[in-house]
PDB file of N, CA and C in Angstrom:
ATOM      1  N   UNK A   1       0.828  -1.189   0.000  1.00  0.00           N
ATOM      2  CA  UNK A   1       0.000   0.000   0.000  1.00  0.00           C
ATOM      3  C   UNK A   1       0.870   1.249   0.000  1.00  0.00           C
ATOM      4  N   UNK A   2       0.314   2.416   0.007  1.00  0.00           N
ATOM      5  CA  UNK A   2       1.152   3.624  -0.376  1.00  0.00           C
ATOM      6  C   UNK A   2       1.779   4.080   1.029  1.00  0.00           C
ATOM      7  N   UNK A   3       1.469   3.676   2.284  1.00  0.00           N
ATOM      8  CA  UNK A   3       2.236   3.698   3.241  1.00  0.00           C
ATOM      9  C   UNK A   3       3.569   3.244   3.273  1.00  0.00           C
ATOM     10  N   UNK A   4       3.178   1.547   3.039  1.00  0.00           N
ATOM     11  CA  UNK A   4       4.361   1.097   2.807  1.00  0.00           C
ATOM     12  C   UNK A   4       5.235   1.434   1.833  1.00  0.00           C
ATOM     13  N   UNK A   5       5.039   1.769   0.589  1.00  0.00           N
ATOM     14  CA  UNK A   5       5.834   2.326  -0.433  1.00  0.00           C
ATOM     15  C   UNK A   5       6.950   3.782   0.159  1.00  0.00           C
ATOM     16  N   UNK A   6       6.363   4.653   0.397  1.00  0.00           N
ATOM     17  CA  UNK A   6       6.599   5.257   1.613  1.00  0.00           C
ATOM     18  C   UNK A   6       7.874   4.997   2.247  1.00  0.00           C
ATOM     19  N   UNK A   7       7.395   4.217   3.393  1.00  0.00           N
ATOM     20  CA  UNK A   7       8.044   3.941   4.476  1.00  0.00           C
ATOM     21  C   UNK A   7       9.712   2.962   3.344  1.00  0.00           C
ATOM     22  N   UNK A   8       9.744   2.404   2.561  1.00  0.00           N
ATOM     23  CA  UNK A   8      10.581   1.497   1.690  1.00  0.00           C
ATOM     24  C   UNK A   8      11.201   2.416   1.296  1.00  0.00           C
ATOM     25  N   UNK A   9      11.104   3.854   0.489  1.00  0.00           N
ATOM     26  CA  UNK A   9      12.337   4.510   0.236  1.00  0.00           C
ATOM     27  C   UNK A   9      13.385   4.984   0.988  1.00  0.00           C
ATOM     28  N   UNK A  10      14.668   5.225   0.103  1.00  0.00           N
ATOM     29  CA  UNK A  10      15.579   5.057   0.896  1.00  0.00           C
ATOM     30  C   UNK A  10      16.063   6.129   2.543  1.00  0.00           C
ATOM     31  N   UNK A  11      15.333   7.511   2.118  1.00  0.00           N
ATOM     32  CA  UNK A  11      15.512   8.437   3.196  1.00  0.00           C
ATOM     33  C   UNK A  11      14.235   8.507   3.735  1.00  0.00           C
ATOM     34  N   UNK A  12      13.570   7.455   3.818  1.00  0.00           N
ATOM     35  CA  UNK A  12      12.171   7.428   4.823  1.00  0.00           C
ATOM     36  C   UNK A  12      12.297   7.732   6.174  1.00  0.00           C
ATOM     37  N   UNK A  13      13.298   6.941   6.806  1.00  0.00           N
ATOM     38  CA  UNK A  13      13.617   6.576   7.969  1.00  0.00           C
ATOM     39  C   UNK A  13      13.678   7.926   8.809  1.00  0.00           C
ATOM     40  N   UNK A  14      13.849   9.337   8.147  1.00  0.00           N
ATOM     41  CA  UNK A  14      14.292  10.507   8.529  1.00  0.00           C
ATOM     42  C   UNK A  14      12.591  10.842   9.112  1.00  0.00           C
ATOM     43  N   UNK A  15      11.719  10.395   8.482  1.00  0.00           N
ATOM     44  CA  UNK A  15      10.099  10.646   8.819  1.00  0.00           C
ATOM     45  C   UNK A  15       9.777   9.660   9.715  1.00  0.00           C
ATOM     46  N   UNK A  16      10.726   8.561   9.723  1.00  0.00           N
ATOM     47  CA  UNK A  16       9.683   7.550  10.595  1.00  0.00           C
ATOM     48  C   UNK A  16       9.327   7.914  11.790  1.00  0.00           C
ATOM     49  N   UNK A  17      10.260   8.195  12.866  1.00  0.00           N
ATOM     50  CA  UNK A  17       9.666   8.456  14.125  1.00  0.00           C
ATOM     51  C   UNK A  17      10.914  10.175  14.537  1.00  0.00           C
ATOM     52  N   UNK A  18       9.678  10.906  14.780  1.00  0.00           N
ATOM     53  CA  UNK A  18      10.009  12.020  15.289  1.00  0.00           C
ATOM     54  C   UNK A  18      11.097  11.985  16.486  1.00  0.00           C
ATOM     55  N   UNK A  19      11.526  13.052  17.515  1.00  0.00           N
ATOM     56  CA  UNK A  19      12.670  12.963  18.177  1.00  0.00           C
ATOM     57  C   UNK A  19      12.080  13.950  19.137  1.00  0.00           C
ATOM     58  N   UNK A  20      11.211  13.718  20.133  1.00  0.00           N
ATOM     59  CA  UNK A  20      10.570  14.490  20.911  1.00  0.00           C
ATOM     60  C   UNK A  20      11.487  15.753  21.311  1.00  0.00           C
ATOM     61  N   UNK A  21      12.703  15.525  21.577  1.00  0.00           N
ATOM     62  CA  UNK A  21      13.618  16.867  21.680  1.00  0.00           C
ATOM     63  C   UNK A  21      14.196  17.364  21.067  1.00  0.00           C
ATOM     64  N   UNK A  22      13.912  16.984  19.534  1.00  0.00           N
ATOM     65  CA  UNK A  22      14.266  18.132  18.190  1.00  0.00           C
ATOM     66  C   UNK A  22      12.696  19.093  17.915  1.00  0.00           C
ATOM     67  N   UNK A  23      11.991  18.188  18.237  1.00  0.00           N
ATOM     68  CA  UNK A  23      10.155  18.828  18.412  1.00  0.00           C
ATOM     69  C   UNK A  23       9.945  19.928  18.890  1.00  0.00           C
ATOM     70  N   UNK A  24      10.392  19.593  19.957  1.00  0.00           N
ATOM     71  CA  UNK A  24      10.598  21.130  21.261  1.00  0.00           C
ATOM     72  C   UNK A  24      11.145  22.077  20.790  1.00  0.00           C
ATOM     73  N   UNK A  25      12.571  21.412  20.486  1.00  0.00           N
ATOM     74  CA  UNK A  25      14.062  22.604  19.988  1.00  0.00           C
ATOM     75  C   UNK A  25      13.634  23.186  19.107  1.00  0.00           C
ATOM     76  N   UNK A  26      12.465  22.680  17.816  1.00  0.00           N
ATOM     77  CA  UNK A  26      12.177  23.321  16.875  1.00  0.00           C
ATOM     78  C   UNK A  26      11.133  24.257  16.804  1.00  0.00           C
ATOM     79  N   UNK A  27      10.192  23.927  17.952  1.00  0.00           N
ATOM     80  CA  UNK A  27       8.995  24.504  18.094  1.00  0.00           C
ATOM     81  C   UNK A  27       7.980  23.869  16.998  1.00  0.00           C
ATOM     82  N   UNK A  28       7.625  22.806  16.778  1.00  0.00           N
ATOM     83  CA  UNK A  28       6.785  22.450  15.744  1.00  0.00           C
ATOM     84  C   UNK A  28       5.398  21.745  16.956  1.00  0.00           C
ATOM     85  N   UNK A  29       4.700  22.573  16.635  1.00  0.00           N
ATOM     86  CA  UNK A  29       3.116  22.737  17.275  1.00  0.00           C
ATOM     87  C   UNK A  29       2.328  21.368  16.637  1.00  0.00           C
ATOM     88  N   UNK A  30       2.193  20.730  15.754  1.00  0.00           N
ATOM     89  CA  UNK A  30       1.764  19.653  15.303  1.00  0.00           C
ATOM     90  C   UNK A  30       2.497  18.424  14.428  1.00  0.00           C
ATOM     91  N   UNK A  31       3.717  17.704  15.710  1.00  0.00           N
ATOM     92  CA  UNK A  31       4.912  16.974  15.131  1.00  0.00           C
ATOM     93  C   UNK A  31       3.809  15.618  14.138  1.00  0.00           C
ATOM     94  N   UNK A  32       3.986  14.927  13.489  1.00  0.00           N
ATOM     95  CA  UNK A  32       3.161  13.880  12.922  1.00  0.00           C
ATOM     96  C   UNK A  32       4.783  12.771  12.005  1.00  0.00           C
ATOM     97  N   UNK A  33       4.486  11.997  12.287  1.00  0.00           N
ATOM     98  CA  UNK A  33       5.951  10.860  11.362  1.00  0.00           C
ATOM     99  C   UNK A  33       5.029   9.744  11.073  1.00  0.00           C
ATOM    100  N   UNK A  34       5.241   8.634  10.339  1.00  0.00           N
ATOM    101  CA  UNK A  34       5.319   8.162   9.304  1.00  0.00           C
ATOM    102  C   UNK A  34       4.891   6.415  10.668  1.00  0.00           C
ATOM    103  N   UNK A  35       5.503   6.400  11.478  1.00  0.00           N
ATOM    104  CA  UNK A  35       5.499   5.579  12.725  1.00  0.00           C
ATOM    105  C   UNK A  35       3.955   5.433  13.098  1.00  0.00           C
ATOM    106  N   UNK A  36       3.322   6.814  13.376  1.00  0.00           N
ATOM    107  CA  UNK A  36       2.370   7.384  14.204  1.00  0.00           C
ATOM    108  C   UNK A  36       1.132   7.068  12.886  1.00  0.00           C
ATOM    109  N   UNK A  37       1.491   7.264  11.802  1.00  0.00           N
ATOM    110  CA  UNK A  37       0.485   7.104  11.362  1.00  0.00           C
ATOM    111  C   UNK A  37      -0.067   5.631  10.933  1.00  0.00           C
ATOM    112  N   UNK A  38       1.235   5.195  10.562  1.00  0.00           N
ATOM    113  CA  UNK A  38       0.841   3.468  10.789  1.00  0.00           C
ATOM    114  C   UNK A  38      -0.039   2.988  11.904  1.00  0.00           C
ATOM    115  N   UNK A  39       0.958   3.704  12.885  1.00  0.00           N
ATOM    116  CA  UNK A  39      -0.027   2.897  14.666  1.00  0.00           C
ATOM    117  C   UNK A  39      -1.757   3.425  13.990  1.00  0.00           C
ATOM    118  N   UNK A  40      -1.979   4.713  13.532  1.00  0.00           N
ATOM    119  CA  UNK A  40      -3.270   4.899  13.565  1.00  0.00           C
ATOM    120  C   UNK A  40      -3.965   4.290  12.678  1.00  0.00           C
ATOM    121  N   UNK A  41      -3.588   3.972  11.422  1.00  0.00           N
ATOM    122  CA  UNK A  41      -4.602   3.238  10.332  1.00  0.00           C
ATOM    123  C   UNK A  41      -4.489   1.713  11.421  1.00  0.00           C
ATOM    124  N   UNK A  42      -3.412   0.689  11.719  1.00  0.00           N
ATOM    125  CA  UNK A  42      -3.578  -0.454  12.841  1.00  0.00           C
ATOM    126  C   UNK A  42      -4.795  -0.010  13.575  1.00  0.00           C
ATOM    127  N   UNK A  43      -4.691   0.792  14.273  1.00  0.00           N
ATOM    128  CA  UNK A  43      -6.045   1.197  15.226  1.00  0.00           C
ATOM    129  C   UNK A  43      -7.372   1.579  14.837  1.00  0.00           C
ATOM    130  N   UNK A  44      -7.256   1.639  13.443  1.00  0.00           N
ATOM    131  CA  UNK A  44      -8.287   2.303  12.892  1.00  0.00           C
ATOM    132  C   UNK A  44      -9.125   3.737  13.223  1.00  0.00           C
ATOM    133  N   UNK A  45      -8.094   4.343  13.420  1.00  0.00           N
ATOM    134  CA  UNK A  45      -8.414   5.941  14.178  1.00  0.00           C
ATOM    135  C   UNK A  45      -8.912   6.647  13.053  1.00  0.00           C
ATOM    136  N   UNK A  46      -8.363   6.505  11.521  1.00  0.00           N
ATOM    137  CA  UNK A  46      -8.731   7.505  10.726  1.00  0.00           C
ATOM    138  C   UNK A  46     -10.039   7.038  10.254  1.00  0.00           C
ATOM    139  N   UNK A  47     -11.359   7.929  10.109  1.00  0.00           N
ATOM    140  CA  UNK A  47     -12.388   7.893   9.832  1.00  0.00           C
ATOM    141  C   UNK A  47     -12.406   8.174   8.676  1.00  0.00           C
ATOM    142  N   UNK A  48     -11.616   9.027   7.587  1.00  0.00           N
ATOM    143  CA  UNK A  48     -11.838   8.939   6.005  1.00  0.00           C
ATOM    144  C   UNK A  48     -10.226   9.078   5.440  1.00  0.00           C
ATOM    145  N   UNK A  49     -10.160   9.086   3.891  1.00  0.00           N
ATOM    146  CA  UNK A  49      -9.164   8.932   3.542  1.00  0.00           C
ATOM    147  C   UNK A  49      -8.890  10.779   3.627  1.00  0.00           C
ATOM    148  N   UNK A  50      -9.236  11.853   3.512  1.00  0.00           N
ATOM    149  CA  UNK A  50      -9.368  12.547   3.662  1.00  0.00           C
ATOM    150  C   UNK A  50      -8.085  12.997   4.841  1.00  0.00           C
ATOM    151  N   UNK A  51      -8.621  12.112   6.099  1.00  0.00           N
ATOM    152  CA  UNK A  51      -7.255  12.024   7.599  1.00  0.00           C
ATOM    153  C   UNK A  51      -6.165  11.849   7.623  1.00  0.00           C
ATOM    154  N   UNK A  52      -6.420  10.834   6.403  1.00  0.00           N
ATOM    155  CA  UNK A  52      -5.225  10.115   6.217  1.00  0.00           C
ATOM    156  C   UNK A  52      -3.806  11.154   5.586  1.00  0.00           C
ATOM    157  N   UNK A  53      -4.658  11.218   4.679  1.00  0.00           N
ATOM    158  CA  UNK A  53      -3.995  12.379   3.794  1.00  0.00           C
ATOM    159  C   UNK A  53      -3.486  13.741   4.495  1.00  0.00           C
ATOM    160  N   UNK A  54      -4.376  14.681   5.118  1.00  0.00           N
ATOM    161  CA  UNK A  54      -4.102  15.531   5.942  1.00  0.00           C
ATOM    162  C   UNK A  54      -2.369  15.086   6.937  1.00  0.00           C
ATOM    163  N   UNK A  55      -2.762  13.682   7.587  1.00  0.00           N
ATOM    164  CA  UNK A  55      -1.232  13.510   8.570  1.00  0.00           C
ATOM    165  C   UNK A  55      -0.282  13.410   7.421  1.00  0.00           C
ATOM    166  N   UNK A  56      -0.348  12.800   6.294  1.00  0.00           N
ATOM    167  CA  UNK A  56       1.060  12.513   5.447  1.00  0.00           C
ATOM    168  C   UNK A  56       0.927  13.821   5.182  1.00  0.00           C
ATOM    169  N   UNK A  57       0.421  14.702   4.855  1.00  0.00           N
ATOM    170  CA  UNK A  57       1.136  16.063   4.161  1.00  0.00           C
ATOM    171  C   UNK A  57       1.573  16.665   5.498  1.00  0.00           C
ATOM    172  N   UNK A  58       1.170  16.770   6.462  1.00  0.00           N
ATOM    173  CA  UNK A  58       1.811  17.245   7.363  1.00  0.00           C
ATOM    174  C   UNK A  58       3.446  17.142   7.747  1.00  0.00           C
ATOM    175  N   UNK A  59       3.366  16.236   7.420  1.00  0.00           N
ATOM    176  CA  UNK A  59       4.673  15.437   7.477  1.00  0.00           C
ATOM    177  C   UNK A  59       5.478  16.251   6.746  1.00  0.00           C
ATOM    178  N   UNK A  60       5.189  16.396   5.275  1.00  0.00           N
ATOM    179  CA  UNK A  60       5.244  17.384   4.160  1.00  0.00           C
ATOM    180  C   UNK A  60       5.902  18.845   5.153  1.00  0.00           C
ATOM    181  N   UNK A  61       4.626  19.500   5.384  1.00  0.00           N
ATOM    182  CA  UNK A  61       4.675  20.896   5.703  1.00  0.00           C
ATOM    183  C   UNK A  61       5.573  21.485   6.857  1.00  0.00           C
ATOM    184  N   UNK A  62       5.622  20.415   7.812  1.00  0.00           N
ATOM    185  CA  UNK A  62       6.503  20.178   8.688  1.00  0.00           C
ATOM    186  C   UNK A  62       8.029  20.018   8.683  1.00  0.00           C
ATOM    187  N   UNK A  63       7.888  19.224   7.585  1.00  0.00           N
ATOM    188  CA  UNK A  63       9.452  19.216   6.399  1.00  0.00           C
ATOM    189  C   UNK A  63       9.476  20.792   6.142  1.00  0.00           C
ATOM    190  N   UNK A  64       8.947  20.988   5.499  1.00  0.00           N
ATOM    191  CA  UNK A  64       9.511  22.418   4.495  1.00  0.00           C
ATOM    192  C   UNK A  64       9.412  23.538   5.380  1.00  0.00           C
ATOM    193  N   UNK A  65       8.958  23.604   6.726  1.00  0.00           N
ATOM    194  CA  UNK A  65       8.670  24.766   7.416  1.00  0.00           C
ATOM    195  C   UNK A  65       9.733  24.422   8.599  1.00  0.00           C
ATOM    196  N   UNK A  66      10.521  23.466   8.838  1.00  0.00           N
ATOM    197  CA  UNK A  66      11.553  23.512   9.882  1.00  0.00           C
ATOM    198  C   UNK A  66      12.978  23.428   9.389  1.00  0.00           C
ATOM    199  N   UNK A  67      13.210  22.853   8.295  1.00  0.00           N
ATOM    200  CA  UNK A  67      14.262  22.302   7.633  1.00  0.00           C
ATOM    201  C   UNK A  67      14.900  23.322   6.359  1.00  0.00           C
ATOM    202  N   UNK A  68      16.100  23.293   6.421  1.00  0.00           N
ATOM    203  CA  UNK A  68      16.718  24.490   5.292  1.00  0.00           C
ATOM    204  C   UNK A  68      16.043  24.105   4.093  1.00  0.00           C
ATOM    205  N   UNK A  69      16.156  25.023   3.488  1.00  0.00           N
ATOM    206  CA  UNK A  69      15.627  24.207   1.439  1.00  0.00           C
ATOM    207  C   UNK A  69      16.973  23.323   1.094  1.00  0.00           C
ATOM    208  N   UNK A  70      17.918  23.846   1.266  1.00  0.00           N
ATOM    209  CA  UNK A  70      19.387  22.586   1.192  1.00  0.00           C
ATOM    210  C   UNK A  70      19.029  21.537   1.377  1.00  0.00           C
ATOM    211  N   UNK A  71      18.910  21.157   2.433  1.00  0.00           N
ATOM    212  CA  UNK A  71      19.342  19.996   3.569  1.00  0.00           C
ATOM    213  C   UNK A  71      18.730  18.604   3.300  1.00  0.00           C
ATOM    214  N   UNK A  72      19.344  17.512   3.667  1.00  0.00           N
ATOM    215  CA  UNK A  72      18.799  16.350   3.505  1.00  0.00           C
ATOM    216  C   UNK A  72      17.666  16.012   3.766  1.00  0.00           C
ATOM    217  N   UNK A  73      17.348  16.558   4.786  1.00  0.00           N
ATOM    218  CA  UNK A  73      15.273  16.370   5.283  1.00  0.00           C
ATOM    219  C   UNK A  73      14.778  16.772   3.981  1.00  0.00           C
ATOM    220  N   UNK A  74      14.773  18.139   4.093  1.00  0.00           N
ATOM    221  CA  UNK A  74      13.829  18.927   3.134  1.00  0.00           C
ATOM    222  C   UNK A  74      13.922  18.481   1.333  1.00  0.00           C
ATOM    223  N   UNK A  75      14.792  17.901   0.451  1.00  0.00           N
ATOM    224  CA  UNK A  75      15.337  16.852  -0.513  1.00  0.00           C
ATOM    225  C   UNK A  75      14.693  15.862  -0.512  1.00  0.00           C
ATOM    226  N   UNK A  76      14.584  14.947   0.622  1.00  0.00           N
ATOM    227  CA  UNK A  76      14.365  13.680   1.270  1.00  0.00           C
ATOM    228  C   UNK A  76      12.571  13.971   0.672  1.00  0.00           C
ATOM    229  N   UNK A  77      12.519  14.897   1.700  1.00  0.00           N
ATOM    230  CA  UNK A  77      10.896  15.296   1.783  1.00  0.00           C
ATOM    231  C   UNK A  77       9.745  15.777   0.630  1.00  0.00           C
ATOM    232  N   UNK A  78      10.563  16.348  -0.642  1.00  0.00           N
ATOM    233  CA  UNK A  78      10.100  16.924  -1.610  1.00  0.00           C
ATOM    234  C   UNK A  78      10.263  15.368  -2.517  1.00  0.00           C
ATOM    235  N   UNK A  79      11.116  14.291  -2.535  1.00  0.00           N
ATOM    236  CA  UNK A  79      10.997  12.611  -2.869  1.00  0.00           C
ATOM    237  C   UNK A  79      10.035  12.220  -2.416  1.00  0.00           C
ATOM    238  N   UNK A  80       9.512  12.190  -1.246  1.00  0.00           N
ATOM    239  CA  UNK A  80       8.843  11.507  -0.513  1.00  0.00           C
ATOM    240  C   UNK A  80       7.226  12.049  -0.965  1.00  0.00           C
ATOM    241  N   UNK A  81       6.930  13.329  -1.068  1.00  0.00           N
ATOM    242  CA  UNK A  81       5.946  13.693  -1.335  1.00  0.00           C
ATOM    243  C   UNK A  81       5.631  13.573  -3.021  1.00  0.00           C
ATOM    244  N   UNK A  82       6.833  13.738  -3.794  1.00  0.00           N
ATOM    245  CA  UNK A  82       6.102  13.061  -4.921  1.00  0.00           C
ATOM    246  C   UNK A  82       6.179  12.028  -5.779  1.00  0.00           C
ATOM    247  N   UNK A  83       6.677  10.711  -4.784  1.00  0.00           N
ATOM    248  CA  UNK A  83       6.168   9.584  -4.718  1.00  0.00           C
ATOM    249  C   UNK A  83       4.661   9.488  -3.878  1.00  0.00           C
ATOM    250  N   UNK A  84       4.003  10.064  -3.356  1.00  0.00           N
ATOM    251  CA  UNK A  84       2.826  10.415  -2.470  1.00  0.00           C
ATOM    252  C   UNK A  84       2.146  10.422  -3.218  1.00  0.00           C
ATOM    253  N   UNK A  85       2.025  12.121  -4.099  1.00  0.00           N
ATOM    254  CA  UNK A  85       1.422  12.392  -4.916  1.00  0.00           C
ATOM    255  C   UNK A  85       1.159  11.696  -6.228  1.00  0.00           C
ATOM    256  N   UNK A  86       1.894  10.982  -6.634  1.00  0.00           N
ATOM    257  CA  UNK A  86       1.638  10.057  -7.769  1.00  0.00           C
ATOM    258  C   UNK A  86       0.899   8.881  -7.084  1.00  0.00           C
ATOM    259  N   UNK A  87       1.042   8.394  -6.196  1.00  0.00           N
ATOM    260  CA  UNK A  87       0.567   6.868  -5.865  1.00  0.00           C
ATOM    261  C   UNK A  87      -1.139   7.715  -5.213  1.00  0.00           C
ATOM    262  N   UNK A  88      -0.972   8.447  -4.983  1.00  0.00           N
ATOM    263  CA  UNK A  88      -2.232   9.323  -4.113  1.00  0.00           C
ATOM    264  C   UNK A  88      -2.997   9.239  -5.345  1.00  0.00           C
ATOM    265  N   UNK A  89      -2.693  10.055  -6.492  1.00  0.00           N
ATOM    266  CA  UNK A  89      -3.581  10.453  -7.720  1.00  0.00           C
ATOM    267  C   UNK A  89      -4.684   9.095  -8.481  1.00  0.00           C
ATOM    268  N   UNK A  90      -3.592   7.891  -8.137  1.00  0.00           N
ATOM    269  CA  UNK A  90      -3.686   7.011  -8.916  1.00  0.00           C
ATOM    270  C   UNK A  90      -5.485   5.997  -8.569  1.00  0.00           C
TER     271      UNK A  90
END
């Protein structure tokens, strides 16, 4: 599924699970990774695909609003989202 596709590329791992004290250091008000959202589709927390979507772009926005435009996150993150966006469209 497009999670897993996801989670399989090679700089995923940078989304998988957040770092509660880079969170803080950064000030990011709504942290969301790639970990968290797995646990929630398992749990069945998201009520439409709509939710779903909302946490992966976050992930997204969260990328591009903490991270230099250089840097390996933000690179990583602009891959990651459009492998998203193509498997999303489809």
């Amino acid at each position: 599924d497009i999670l897993h596709e996801l989670e399989n590329e090679t700089n995923a791992n940078l989304f998988y699970k957040y770092v509660k004290k880079d969170v803080k250091n950064m000030g990011i008000k709504y942290p969301m990774d790639l970990f968290t959202i797995n646990s929630k589709l398992k749990n069945n927390q998201y009520t439409s695909l709509e939710e779903f979507e909302k946490d992966i772009r976050l992930i997204f926005r969260n990328c591009y609003t903490y991270n230099n435009v250089e840097s390996e996150v933000y690179c990583s993150g602009e891959i990651l989202e459009s492998i998203f966006n193509k498997k999303w469209s489809e």
